[in-house]
C-alpha atoms as a PDB file:
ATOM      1  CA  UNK A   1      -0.749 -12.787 -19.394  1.00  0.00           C
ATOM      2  CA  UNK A   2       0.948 -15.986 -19.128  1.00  0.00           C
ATOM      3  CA  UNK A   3      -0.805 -19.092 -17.771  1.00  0.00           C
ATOM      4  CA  UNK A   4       1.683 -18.726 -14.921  1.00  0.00           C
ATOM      5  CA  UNK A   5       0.834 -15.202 -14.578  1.00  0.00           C
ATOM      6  CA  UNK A   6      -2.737 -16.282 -14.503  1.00  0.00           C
ATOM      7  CA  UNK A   7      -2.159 -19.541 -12.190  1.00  0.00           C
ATOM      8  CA  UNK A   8      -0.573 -17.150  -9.955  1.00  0.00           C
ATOM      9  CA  UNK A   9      -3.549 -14.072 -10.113  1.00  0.00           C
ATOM     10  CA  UNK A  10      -6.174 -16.864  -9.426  1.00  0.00           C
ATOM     11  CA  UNK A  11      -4.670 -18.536  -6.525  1.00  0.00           C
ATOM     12  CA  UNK A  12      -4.202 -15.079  -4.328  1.00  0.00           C
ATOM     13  CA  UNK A  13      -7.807 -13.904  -6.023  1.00  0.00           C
ATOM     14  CA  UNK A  14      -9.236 -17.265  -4.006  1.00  0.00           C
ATOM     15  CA  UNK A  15      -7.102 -16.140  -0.540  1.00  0.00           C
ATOM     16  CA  UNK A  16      -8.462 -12.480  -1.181  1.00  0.00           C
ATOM     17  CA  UNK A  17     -12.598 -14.142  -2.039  1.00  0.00           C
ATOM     18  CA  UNK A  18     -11.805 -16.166   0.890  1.00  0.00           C
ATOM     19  CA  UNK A  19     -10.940 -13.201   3.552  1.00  0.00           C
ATOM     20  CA  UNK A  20     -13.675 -10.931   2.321  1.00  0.00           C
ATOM     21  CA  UNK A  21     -16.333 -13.292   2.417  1.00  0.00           C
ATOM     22  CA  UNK A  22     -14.838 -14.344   6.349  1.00  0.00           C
ATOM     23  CA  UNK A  23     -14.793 -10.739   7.300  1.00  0.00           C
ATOM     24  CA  UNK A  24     -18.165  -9.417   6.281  1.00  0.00           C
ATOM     25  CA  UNK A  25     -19.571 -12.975   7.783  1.00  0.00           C
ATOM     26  CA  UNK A  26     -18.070 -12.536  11.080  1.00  0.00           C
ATOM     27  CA  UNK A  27     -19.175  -8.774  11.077  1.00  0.00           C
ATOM     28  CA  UNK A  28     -15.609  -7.302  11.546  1.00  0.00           C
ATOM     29  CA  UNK A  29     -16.141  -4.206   9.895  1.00  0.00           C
ATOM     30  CA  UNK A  30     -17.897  -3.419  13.307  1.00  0.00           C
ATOM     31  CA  UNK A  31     -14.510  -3.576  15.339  1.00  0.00           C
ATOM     32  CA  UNK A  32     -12.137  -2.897  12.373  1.00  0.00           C
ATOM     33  CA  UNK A  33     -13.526  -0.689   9.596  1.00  0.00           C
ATOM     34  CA  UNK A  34     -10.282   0.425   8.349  1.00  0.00           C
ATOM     35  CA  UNK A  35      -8.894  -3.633   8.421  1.00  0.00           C
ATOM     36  CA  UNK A  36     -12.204  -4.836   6.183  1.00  0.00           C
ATOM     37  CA  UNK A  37     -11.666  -2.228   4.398  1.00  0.00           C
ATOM     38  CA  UNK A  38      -8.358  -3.077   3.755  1.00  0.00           C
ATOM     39  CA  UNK A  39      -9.012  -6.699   2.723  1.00  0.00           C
ATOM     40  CA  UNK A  40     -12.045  -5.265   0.092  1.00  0.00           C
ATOM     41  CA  UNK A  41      -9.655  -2.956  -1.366  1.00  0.00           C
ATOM     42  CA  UNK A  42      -6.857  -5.598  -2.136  1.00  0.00           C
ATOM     43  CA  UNK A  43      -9.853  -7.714  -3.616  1.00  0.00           C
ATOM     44  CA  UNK A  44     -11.432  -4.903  -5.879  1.00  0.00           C
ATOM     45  CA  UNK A  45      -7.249  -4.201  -6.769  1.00  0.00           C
ATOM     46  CA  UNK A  46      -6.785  -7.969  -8.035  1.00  0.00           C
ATOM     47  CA  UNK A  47      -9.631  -8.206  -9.820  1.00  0.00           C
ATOM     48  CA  UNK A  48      -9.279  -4.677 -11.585  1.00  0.00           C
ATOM     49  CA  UNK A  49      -5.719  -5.161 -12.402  1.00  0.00           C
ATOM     50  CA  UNK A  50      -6.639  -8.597 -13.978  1.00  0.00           C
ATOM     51  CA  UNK A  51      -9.219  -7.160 -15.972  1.00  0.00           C
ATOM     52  CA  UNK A  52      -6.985  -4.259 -17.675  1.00  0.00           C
ATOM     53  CA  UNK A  53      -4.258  -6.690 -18.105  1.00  0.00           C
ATOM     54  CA  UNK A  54      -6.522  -8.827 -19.656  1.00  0.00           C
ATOM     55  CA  UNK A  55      -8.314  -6.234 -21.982  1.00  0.00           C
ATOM     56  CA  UNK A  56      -5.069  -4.026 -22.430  1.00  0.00           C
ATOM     57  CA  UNK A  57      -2.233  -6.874 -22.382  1.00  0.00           C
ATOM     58  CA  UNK A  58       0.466  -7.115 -19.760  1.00  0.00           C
ATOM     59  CA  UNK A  59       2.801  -4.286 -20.906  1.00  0.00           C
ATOM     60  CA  UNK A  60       0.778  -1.411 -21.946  1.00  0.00           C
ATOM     61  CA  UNK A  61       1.214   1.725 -20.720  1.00  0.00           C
ATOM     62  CA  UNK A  62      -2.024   1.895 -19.479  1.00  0.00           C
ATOM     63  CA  UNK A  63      -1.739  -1.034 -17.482  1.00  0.00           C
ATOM     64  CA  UNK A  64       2.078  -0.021 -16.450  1.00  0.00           C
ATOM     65  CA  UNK A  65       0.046   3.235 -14.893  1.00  0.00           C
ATOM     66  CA  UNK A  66      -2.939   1.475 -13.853  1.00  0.00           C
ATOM     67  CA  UNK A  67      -0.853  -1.336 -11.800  1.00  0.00           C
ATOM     68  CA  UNK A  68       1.122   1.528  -9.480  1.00  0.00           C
ATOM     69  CA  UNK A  69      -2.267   3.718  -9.023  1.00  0.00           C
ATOM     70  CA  UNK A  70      -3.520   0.382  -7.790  1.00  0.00           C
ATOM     71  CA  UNK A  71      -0.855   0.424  -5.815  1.00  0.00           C
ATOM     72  CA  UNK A  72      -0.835   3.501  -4.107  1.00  0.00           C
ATOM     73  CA  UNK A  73      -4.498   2.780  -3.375  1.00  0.00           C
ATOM     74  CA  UNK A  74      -3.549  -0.323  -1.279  1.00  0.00           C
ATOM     75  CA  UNK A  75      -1.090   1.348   0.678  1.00  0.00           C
ATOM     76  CA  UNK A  76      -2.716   4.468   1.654  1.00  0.00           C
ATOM     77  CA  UNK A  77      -5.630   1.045   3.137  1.00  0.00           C
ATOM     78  CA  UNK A  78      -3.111  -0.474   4.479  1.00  0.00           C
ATOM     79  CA  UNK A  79      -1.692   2.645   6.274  1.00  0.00           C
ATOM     80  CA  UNK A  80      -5.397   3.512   7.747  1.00  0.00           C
ATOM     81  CA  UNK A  81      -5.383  -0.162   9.027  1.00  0.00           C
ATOM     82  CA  UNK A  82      -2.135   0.108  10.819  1.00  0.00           C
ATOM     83  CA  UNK A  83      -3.194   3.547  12.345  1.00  0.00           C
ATOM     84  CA  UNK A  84      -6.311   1.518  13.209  1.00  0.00           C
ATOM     85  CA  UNK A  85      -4.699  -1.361  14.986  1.00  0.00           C
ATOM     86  CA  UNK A  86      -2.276   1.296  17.004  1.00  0.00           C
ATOM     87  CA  UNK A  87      -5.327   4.152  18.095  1.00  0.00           C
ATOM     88  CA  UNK A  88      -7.193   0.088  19.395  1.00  0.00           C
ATOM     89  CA  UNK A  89      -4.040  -1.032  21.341  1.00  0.00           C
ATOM     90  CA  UNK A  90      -3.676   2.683  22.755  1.00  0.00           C
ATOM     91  CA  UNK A  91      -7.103   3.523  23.401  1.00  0.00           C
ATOM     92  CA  UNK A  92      -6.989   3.645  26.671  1.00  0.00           C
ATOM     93  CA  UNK A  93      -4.566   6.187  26.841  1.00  0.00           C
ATOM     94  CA  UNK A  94      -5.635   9.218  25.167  1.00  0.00           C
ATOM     95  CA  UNK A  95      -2.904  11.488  25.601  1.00  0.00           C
ATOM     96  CA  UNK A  96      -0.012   8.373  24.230  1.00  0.00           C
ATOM     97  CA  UNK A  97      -2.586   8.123  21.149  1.00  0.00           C
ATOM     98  CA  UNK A  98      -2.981  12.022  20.476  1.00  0.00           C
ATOM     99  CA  UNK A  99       0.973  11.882  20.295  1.00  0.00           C
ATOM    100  CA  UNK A 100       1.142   8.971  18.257  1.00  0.00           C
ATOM    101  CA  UNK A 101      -1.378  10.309  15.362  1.00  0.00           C
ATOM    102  CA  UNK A 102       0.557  13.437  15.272  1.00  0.00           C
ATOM    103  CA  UNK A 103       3.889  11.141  14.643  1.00  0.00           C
ATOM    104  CA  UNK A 104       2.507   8.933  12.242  1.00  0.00           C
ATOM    105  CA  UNK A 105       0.920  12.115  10.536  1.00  0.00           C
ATOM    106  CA  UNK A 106       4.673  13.616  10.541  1.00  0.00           C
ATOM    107  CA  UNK A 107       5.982  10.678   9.239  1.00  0.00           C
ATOM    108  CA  UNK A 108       3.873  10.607   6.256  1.00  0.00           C
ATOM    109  CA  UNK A 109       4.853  13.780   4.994  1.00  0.00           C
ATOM    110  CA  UNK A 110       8.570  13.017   5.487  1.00  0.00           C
ATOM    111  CA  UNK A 111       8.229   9.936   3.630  1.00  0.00           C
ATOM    112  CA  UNK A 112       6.426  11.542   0.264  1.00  0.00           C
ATOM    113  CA  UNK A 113       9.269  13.756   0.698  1.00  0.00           C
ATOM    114  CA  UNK A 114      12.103  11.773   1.028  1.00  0.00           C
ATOM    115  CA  UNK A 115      10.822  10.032  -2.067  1.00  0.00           C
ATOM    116  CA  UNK A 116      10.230  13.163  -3.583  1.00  0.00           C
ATOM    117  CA  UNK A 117      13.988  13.871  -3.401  1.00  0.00           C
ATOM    118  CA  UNK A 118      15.392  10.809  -3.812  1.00  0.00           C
ATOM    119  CA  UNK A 119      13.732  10.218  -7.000  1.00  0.00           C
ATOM    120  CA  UNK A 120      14.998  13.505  -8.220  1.00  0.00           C
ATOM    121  CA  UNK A 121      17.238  13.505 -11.111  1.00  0.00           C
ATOM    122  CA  UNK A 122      15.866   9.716 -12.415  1.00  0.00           C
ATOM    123  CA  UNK A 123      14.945   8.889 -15.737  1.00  0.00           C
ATOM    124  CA  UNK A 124      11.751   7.777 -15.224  1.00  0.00           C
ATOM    125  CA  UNK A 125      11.072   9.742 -12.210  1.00  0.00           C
ATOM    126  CA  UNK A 126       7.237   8.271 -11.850  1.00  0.00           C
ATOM    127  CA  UNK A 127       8.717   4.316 -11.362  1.00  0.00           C
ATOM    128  CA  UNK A 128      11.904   5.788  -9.358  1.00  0.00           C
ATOM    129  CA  UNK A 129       9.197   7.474  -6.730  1.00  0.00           C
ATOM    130  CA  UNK A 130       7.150   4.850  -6.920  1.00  0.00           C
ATOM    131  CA  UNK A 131       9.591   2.159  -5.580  1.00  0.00           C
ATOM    132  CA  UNK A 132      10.985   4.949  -3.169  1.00  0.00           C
ATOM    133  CA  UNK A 133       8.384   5.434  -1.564  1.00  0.00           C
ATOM    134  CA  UNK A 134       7.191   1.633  -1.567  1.00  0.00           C
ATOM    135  CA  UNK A 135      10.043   0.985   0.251  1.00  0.00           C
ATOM    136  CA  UNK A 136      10.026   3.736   2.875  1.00  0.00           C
ATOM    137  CA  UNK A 137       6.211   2.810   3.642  1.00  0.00           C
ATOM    138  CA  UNK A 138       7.007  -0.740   3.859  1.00  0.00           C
ATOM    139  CA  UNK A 139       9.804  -0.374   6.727  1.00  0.00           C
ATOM    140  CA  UNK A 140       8.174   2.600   8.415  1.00  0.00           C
ATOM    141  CA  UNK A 141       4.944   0.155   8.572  1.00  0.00           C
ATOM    142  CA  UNK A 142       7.180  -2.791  10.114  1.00  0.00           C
ATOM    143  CA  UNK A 143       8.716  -0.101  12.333  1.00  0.00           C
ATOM    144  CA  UNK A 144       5.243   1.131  14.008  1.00  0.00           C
ATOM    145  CA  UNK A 145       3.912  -2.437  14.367  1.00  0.00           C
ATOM    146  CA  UNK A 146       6.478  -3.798  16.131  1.00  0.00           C
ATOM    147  CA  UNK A 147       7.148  -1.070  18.427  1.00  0.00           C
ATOM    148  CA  UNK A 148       3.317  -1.024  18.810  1.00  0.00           C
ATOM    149  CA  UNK A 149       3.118  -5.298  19.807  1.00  0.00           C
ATOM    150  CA  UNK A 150       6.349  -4.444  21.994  1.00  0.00           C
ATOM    151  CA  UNK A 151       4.785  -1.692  24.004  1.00  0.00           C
ATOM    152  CA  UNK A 152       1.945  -3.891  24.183  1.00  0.00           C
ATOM    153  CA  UNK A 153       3.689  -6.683  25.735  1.00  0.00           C
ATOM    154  CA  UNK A 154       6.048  -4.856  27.661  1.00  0.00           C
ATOM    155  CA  UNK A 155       2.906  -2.627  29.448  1.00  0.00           C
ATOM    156  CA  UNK A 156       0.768  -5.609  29.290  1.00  0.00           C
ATOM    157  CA  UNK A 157      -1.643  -4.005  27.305  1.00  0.00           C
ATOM    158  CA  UNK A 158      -5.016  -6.002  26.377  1.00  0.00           C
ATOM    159  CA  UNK A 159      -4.366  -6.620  22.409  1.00  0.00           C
ATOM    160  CA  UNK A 160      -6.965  -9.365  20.911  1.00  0.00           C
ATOM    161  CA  UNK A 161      -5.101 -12.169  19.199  1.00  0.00           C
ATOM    162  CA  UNK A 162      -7.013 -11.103  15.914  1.00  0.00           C
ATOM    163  CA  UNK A 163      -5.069  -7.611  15.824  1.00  0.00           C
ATOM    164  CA  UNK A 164      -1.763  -9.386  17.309  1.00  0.00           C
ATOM    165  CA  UNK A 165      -1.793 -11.687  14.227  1.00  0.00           C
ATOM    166  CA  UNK A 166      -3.212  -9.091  11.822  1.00  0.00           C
ATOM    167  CA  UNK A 167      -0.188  -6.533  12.861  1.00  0.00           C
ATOM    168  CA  UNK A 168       1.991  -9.642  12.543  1.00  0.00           C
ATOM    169  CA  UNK A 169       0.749 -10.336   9.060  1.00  0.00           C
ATOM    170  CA  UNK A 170       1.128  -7.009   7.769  1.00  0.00           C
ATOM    171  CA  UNK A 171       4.751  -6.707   9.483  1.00  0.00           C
ATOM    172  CA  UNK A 172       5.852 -10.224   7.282  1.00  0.00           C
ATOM    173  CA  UNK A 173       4.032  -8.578   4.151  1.00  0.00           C
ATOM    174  CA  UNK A 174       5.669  -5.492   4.564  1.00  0.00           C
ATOM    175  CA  UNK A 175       9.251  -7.353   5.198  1.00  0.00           C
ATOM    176  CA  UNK A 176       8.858  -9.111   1.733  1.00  0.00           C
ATOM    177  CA  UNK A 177       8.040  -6.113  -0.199  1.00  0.00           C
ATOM    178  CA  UNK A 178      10.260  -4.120   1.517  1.00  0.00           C
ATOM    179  CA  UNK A 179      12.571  -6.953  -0.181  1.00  0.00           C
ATOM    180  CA  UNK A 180      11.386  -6.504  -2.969  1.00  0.00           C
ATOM    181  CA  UNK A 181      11.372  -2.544  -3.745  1.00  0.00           C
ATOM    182  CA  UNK A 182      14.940  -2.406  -2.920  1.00  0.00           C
ATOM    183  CA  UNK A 183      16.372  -5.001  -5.072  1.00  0.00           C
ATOM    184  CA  UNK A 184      14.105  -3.130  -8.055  1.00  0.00           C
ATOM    185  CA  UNK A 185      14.899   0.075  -6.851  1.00  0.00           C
ATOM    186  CA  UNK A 186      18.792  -0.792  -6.852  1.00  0.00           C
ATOM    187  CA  UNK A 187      18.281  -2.512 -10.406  1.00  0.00           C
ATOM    188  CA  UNK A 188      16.802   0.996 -12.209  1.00  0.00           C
ATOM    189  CA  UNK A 189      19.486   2.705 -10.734  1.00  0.00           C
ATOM    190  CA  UNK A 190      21.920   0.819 -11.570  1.00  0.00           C
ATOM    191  CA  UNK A 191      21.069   0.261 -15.058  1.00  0.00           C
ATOM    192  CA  UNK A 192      19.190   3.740 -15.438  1.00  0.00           C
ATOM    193  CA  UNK A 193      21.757   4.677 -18.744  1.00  0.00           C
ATOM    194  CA  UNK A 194      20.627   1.675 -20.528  1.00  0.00           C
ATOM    195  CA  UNK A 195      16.702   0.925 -20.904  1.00  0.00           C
ATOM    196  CA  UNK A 196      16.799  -2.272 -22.655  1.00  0.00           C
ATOM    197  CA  UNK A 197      19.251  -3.774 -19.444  1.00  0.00           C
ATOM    198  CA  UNK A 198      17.311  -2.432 -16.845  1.00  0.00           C
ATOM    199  CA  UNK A 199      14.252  -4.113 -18.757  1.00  0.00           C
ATOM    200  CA  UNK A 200      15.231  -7.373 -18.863  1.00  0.00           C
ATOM    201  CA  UNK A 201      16.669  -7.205 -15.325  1.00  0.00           C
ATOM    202  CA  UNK A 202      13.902  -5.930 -13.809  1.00  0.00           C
ATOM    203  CA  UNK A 203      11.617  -8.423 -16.185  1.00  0.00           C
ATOM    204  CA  UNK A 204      14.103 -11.396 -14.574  1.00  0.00           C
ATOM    205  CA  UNK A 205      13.919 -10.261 -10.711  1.00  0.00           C
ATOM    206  CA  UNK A 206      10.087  -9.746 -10.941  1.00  0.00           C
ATOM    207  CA  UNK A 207       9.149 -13.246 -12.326  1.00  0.00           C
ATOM    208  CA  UNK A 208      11.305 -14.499  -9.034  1.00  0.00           C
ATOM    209  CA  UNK A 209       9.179 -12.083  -6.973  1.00  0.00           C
ATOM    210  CA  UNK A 210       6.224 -12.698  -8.388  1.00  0.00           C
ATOM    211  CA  UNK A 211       6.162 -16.080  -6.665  1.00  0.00           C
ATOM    212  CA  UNK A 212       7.656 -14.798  -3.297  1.00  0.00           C
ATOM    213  CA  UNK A 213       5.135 -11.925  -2.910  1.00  0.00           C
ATOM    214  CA  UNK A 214       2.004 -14.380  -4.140  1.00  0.00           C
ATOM    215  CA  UNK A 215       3.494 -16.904  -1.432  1.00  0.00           C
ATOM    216  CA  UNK A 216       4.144 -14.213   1.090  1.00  0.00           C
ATOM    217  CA  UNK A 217       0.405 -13.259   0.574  1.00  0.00           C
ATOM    218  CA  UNK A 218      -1.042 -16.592   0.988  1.00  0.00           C
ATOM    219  CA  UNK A 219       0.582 -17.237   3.709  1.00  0.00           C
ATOM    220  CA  UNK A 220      -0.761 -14.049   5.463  1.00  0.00           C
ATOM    221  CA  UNK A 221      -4.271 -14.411   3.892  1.00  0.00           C
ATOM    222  CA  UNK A 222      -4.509 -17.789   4.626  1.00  0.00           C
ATOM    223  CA  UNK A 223      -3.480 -17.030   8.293  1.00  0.00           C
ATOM    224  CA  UNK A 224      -6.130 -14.333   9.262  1.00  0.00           C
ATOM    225  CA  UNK A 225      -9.075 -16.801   7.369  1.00  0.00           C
ATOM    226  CA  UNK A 226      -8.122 -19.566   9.658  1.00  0.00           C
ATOM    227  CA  UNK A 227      -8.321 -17.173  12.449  1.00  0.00           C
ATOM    228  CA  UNK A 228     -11.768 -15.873  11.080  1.00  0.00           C
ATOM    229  CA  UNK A 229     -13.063 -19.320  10.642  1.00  0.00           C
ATOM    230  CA  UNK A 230     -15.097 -19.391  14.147  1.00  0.00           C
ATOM    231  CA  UNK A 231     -17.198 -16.706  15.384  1.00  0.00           C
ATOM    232  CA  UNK A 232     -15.144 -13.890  17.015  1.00  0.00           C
ATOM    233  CA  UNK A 233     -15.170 -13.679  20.739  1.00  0.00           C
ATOM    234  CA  UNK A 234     -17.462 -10.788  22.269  1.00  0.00           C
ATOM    235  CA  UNK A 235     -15.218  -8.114  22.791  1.00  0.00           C
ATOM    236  CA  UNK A 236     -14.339  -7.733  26.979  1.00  0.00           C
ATOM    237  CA  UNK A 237     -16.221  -5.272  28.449  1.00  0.00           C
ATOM    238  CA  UNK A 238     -14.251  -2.712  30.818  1.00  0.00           C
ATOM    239  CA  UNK A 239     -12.455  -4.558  33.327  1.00  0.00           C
ATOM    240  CA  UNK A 240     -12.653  -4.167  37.311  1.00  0.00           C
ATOM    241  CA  UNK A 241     -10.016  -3.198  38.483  1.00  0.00           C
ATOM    242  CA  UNK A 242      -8.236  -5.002  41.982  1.00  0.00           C
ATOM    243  CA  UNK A 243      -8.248  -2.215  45.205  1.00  0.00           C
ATOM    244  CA  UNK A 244      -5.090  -0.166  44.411  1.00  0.00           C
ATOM    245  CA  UNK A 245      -3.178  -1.622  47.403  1.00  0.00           C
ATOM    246  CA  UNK A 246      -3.171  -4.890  45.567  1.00  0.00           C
ATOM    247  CA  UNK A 247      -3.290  -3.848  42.114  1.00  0.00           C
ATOM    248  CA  UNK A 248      -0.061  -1.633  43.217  1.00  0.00           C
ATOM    249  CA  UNK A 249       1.741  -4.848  44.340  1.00  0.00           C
ATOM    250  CA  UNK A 250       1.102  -7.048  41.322  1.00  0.00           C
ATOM    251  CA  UNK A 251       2.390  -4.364  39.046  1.00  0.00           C
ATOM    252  CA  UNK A 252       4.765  -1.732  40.291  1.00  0.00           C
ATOM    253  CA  UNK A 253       5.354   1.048  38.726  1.00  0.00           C
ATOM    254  CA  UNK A 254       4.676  -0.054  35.251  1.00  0.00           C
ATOM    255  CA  UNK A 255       0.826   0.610  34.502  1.00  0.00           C
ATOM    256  CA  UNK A 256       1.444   4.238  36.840  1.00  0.00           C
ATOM    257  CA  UNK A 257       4.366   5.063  35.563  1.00  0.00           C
ATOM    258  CA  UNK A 258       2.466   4.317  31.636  1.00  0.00           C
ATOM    259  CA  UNK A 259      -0.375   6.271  32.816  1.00  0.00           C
ATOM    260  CA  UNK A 260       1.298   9.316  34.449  1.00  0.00           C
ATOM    261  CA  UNK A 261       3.058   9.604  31.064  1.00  0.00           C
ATOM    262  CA  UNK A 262      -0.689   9.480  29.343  1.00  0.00           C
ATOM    263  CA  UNK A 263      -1.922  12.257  31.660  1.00  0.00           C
ATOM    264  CA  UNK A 264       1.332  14.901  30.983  1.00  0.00           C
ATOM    265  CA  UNK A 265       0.927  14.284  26.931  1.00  0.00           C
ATOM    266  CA  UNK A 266      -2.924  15.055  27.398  1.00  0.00           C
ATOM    267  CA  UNK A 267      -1.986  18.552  29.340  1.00  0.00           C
ATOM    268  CA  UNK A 268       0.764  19.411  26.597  1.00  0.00           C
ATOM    269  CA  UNK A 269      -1.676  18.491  23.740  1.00  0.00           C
ATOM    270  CA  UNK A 270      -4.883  20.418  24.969  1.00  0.00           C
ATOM    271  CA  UNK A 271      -5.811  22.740  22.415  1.00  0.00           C
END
């Protein structure tokens, strides 16, 4: 690796040190197991892919294989922390939730298949599905979130700021890799007939995103440490609710309307 390479590993390394250590010290893996899990995995993923870059140089093929299994890894974390966040912002509606699992479950298969077929017919099929399905994750994961933190806001939902600004992170992560899969996807297509183009194409365009995706994940990092810098709040207890005649006038329609939706998905989803 190049000292830039390493300058670059070291500084998100510190971010990813950094979030752990906050995490585990603030006990979060009580209230989001799938989110500290998350931020161990993209720790023990630096520091792995460092190593066998290190030990088997920068272009191997083992550490060409070793870098998108690392990969894959992440996202399939990063996906249980999303359907995390959504099943805690919906968990008081059981019915909405039991829909929404059976969506995003849907949606997973359709996306390994889309890549699948997209892929098909590529010269290196592996990297084609690989950035295929990168990029379908990535935009289906900025999908859910924001519909999630606009449902939220719209039905006044209680959402902590920690999983407003971790859902926001993870939308602004998955906008700059989204970013980036495309314009690498659209490069090995484009020069697919002609390896030693598409190599030094896709060896120009991932220097540049090299330094957008290590800034991208500072920024992100460094934004849920500062938020785990104090001790976290005690999480609010079930909350009494107004008499109905009042609680009715304050909010027409929306919360009943919300919940008589809840209580028809629970009927049409009982086993």
């Amino acid at each position: 690796m190049t000292p830039y390479e390493l300058f670059l590993s070291a500084t998100i390394t510190g971010f990813e040190i950094l979030l752990c250590i906050l995490v585990y010290r603030r006990n979060l893996q009580r209230r989001l197991p799938f989110f500290s899990a998350y931020a161990a995995v993209i720790l023990a993923s630096c520091l792995s892919q460092v190593f066998v870059f290190t030990y088997y140089g920068f272009r191997s093929a083992i550490s060409y294989y070793f870098a998108w299994i690392s990969y894959f890894v992440v996202m399939l974390a990063r996906s249980a922390a999303i359907a995390e966040l959504c099943g805690d912002c919906l968990k008081a509606y059981q019915g909405i939730w039991a829909l929404t699992w059976r969506l995003l479950g849907l949606m997973s298969v359709f996306l390994f298949v889309h890549a699948a077929i997209d892929a098909q017919g590529q010269p290196n099929w592996f990297a084609a599905y690989g950035l295929t399905i990168e990029r379908d994750v990535d935009i289906a994961s900025f999908l859910i979130l924001a519909t999630m933190l606009l449902i939220g806001k719209y039905y006044r939902l209680r959402i902590e700021l920690l999983q407003q600004w971790i859902a926001i992170g993870i939308c602004f992560y998955c906008l700059i890799e989204f970013a980036n899969s495309t314009v690498l996807r659209n490069l090995f297509s484009q020069y697919m007939s002609s390896w030693a183009s598409m190599k030094s194409e896709v060896d120009r365009v991932n220097e540049l995103w090299n330094t957008v995706y290590i800034t991208a994940s500072c920024i992100t990092i460094g934004n849920w440490c500062f938020l785990l810098r104090k001790p976290l709040p005690e999480t609010a207890k079930q909350e009494v609710l107004l008499p109905a005649e009042i609680y009715q006038e304050l909010s027409p329609e929306i919360n009943l309307r919300l919940r008589a939706f809840n209580e028809r998905l629970l009927e049409m989803l009982k086993p």
